[in-house]
Protein backbone atom coordinates (compact mmCIF):
# COMPACT_ATOMS: atom_id res chain seq x y z
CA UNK A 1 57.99 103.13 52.93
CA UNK A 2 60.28 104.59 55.83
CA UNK A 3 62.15 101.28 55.80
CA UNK A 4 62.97 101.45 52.57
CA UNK A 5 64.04 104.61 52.76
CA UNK A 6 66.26 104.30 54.85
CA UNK A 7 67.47 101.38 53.77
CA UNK A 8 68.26 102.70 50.44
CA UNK A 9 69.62 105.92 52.57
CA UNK A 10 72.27 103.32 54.03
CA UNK A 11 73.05 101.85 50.72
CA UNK A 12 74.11 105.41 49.73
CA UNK A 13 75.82 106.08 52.63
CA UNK A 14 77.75 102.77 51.92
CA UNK A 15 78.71 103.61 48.30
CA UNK A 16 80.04 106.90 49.37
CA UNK A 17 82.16 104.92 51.84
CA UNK A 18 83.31 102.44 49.54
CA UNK A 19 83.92 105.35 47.30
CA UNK A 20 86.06 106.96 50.02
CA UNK A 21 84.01 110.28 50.10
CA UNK A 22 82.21 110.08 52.55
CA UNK A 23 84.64 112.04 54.97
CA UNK A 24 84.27 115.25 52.43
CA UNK A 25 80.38 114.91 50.67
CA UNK A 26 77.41 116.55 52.65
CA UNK A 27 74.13 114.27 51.75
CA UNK A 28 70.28 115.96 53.24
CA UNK A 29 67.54 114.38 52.37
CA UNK A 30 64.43 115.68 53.46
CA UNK A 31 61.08 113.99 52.54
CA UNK A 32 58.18 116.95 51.46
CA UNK A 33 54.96 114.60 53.00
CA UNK A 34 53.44 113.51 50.28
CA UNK A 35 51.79 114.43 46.76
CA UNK A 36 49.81 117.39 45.76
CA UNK A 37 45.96 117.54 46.19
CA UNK A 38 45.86 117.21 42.29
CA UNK A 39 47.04 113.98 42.60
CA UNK A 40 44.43 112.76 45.17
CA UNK A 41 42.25 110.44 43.34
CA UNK A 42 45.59 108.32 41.77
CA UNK A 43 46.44 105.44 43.27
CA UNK A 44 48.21 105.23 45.90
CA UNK A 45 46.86 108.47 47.24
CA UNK A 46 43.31 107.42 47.53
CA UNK A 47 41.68 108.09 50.76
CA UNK A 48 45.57 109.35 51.96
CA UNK A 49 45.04 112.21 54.65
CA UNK A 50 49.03 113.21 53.95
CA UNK A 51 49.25 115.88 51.48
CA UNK A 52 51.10 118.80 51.06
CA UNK A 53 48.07 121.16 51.34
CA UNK A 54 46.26 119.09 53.82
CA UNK A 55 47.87 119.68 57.14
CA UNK A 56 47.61 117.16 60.07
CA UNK A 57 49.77 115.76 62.21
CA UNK A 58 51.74 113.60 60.02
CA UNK A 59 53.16 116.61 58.14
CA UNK A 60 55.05 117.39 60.84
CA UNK A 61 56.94 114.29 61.32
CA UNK A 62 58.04 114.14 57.45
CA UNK A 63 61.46 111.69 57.35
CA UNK A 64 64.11 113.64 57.00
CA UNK A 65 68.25 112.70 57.44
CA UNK A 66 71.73 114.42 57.14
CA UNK A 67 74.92 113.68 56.73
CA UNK A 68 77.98 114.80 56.97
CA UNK A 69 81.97 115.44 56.84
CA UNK A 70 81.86 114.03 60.38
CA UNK A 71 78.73 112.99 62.07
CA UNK A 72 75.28 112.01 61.11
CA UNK A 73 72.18 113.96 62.86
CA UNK A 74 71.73 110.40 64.63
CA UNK A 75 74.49 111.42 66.91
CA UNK A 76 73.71 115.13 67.83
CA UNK A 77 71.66 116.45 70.80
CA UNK A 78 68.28 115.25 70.66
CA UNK A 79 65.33 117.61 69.89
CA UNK A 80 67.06 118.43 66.87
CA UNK A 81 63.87 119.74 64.90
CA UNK A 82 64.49 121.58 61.34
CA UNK A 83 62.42 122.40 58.41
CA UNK A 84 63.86 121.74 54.83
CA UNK A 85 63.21 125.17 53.62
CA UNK A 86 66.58 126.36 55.70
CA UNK A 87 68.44 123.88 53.73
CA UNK A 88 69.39 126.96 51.59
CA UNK A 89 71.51 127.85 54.47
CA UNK A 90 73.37 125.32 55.20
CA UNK A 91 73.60 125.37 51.09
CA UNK A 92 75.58 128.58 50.99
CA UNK A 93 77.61 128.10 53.98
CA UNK A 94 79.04 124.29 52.38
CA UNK A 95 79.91 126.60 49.21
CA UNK A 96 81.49 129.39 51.35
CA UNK A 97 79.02 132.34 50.24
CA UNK A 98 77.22 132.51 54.06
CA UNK A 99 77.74 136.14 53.66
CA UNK A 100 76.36 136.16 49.82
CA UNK A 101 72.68 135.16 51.34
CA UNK A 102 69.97 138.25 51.48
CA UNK A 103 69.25 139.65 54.32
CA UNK A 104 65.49 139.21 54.18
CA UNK A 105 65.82 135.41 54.03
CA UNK A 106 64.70 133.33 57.00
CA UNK A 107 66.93 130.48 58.66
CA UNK A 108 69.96 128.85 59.59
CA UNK A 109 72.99 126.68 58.96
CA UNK A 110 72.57 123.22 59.73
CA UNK A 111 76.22 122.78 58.87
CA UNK A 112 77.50 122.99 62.98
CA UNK A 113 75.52 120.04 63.40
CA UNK A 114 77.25 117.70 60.97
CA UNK A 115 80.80 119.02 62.17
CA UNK A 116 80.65 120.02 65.87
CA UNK A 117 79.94 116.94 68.07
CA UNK A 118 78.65 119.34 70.86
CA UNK A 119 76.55 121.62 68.80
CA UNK A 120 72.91 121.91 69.23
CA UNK A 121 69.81 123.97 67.24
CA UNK A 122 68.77 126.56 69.60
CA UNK A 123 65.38 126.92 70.50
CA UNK A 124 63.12 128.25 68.41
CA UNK A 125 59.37 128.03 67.00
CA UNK A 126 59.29 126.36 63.59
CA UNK A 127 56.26 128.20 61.85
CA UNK A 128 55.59 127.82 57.38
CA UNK A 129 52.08 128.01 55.61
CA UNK A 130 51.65 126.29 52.32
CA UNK A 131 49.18 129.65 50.27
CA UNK A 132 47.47 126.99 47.72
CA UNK A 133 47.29 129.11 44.44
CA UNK A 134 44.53 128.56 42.57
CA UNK A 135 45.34 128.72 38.97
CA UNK A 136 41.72 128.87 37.47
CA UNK A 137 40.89 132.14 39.57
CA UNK A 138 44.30 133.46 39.65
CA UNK A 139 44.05 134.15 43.20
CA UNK A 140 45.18 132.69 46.80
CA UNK A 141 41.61 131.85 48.13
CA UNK A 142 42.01 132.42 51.96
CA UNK A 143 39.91 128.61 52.80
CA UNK A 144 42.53 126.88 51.65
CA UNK A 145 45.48 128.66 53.08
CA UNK A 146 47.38 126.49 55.57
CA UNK A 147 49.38 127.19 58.69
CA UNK A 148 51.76 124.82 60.87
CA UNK A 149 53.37 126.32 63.83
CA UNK A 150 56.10 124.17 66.07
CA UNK A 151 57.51 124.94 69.58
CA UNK A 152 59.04 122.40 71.57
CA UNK A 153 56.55 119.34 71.48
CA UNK A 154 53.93 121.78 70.77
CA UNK A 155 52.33 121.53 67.40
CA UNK A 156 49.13 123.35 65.78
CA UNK A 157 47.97 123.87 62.54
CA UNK A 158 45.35 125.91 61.14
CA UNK A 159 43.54 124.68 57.78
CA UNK A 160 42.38 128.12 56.38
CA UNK A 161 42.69 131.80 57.65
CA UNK A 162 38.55 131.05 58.12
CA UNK A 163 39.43 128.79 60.90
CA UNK A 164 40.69 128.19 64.37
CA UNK A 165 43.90 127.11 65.49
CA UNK A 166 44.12 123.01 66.46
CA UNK A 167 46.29 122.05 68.74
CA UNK A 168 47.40 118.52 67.93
């Protein structure tokens, strides 16, 4: 499936060229690790250990690609790591309103990275948690809470505020 992603990823990045855009469009793509537990028993999700509420290490090596007015993440510093929940950030900065965005919301521009050759992420833990609401009790039962903390090359995950901390 990665291959033809990014196959079809190139493709796209072709048009835009043939297009003559690509030198002003911003394209992120950002892959969200597969289906919901819901979906489970469909085919082609049967016996699949990737889900969004079902955190191992897979989920944290979800495909992901940018590009941009200049450079493609392929050519920045390496140990690039981002999560797509700050792509609202690198949203509002394309559209000028960096200064519009609450103060209470988490993240950062990814837009240095796609127009500064020299520009680099700095180093920081990655952490999320997926809450699983359960619809039928109208509640966020706390076994089925999820954690996923990154630093570095360091990865763990915790599958329920009832359990321990895995380092993977």
């Amino acid at each position: 499936m990665t291959s033809l992603l990014d196959r079809q990823f190139g493709e796209l990045m072709a048009l835009l060229k043939e297009l003559e855009i690509d030198e002003e469009t911003l394209v992120i793509f950002c892959s969200d690790n597969g289906g919901g537990i819901e979906f489970a028993d469909e085919k082609p999700m049967v016996n699949c250990e990737v889900l969004k509420e079902i955190y191992t290490k897979e989920a944290f090596e979800s495909p992901s690609s940018l590009a941009g007015p200049r450079k493609s993440l392929q050519d920045a510093p390496p140990m690039n790591k981002f999560i797509s929940q700050i792509s609202f950030q690198t949203f509002a900065e394309v559209a000028g309103q960096k200064n519009s965005i609450p103060r209470n919301i988490d993240g950062i521009s990814l837009y240095k990275l796609l127009t500064d050759a020299n520009h680099a992420l700095p180093d920081r833990m990655l952490y999320w948690e997926y809450p699983h609401y359960d619809w039928g009790a109208k509640n966020y039962p706390d076994s089925q809470f999820k954690q996923a903390l990154r630093y570095k090359n360091w990865k763990m995950i915790r599958n329920g505020k009832d359990k321990e901390w895995e380092i993977l």
